[in-house]
Protein backbone atom coordinates (compact mmCIF):
# COMPACT_ATOMS: atom_id res chain seq x y z
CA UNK A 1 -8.83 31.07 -21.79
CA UNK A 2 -10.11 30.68 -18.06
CA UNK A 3 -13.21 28.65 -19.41
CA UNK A 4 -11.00 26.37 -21.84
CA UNK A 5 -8.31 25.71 -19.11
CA UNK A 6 -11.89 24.88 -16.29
CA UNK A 7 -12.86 22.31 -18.75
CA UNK A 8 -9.43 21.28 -19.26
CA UNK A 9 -8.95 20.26 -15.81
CA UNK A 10 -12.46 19.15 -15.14
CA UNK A 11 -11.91 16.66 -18.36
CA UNK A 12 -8.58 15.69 -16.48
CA UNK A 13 -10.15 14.86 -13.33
CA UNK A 14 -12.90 13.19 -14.97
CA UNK A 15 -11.04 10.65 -16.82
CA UNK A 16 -8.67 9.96 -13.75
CA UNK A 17 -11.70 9.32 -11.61
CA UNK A 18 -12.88 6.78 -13.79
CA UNK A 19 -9.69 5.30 -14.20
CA UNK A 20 -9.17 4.87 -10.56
CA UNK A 21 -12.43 3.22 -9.95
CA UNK A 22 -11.47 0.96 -13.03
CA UNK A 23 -8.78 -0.17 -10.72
CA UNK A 24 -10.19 -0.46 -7.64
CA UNK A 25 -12.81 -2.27 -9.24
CA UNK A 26 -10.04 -5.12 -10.59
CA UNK A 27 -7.98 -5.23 -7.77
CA UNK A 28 -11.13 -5.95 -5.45
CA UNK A 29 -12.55 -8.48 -8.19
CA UNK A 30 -12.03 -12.26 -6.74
CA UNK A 31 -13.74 -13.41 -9.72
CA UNK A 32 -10.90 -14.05 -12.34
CA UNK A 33 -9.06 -15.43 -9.33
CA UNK A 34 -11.85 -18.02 -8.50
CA UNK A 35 -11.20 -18.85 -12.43
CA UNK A 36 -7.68 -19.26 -11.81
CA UNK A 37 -8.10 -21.85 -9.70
CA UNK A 38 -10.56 -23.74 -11.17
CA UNK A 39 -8.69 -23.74 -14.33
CA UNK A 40 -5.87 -24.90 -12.68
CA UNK A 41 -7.84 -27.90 -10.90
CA UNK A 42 -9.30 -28.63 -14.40
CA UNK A 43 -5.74 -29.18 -15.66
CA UNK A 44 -4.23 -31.18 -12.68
CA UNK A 45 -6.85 -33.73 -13.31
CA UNK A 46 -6.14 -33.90 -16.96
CA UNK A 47 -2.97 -34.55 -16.25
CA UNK A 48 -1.53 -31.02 -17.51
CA UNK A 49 -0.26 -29.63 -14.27
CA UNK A 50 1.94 -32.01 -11.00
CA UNK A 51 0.93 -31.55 -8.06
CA UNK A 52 3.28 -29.69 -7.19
CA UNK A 53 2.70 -27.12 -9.37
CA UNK A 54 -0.51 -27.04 -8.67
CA UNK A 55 0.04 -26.75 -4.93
CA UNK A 56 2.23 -23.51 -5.69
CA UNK A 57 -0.35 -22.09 -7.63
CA UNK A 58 -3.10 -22.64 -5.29
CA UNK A 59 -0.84 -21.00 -2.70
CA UNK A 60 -0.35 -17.93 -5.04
CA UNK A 61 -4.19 -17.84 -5.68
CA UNK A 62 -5.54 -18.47 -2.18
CA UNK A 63 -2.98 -15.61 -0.76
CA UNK A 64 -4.38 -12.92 -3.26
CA UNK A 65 -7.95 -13.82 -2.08
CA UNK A 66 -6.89 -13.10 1.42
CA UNK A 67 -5.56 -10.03 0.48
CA UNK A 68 -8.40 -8.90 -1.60
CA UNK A 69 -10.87 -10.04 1.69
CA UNK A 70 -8.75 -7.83 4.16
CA UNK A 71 -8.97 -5.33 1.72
CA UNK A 72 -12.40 -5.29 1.52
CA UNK A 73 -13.29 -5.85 5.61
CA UNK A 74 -10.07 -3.96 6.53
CA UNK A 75 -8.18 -5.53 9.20
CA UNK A 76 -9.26 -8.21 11.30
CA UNK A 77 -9.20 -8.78 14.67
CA UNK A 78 -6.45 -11.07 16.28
CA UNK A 79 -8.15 -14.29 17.91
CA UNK A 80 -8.20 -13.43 21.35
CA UNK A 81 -10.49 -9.90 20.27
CA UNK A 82 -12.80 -12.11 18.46
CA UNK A 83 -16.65 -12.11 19.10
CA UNK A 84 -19.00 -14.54 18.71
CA UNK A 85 -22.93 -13.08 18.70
CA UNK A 86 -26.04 -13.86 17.45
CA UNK A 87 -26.05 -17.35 18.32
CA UNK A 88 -28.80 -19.33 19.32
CA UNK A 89 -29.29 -22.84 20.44
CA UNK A 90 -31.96 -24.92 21.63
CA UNK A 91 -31.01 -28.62 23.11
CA UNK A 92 -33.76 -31.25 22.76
CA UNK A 93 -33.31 -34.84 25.06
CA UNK A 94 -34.80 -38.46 23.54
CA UNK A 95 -34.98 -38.96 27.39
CA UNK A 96 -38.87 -38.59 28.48
């Protein structure tokens, strides 16, 4: 009974780990919403969707790509903590 109720539970755990990784995976996936909105441009220029519409959709769209970004880098830093490295620059005169 102790071996059947083991596997039990390890089954259990098994099938919820893949199920949360299943999600993870989709709610970090930009790709469908890069579709979105190309689908939606496609049908504003054919004269399917106003502007307007469009506009609200975009909105929608752009706003769950943010979210799905600070998911993904965590939070970002406000713009007076920002950074800027790794920059190098060479100026060059015409003046000999």
């Amino acid at each position: 009974m102790l071996i059947i109720d083991r596997m039990l539970v390890g089954g259990i755990k098994f099938v919820l780990g893949k199920i949360a990784a299943a999600v993870d995976s989709e709610l970090n996936d930009d790709s469908k919403l890069r579709e979105e909105l190309l689908a939606a441009q496609m049908r504003l220029e054919l004269g399917e969707l106003s502007a307007e519409e469009f506009t609200a959709l975009e909105r929608d769209v752009l706003g769950r790509l943010r979210e799905i970004r600070e998911r993904q880098k965590g939070k970002e830093p406000d713009a007076g903590e920002m950074k800027v490295t790794g920059i190098e620059a060479t100026a060059y005169s015409d003046e000999e």
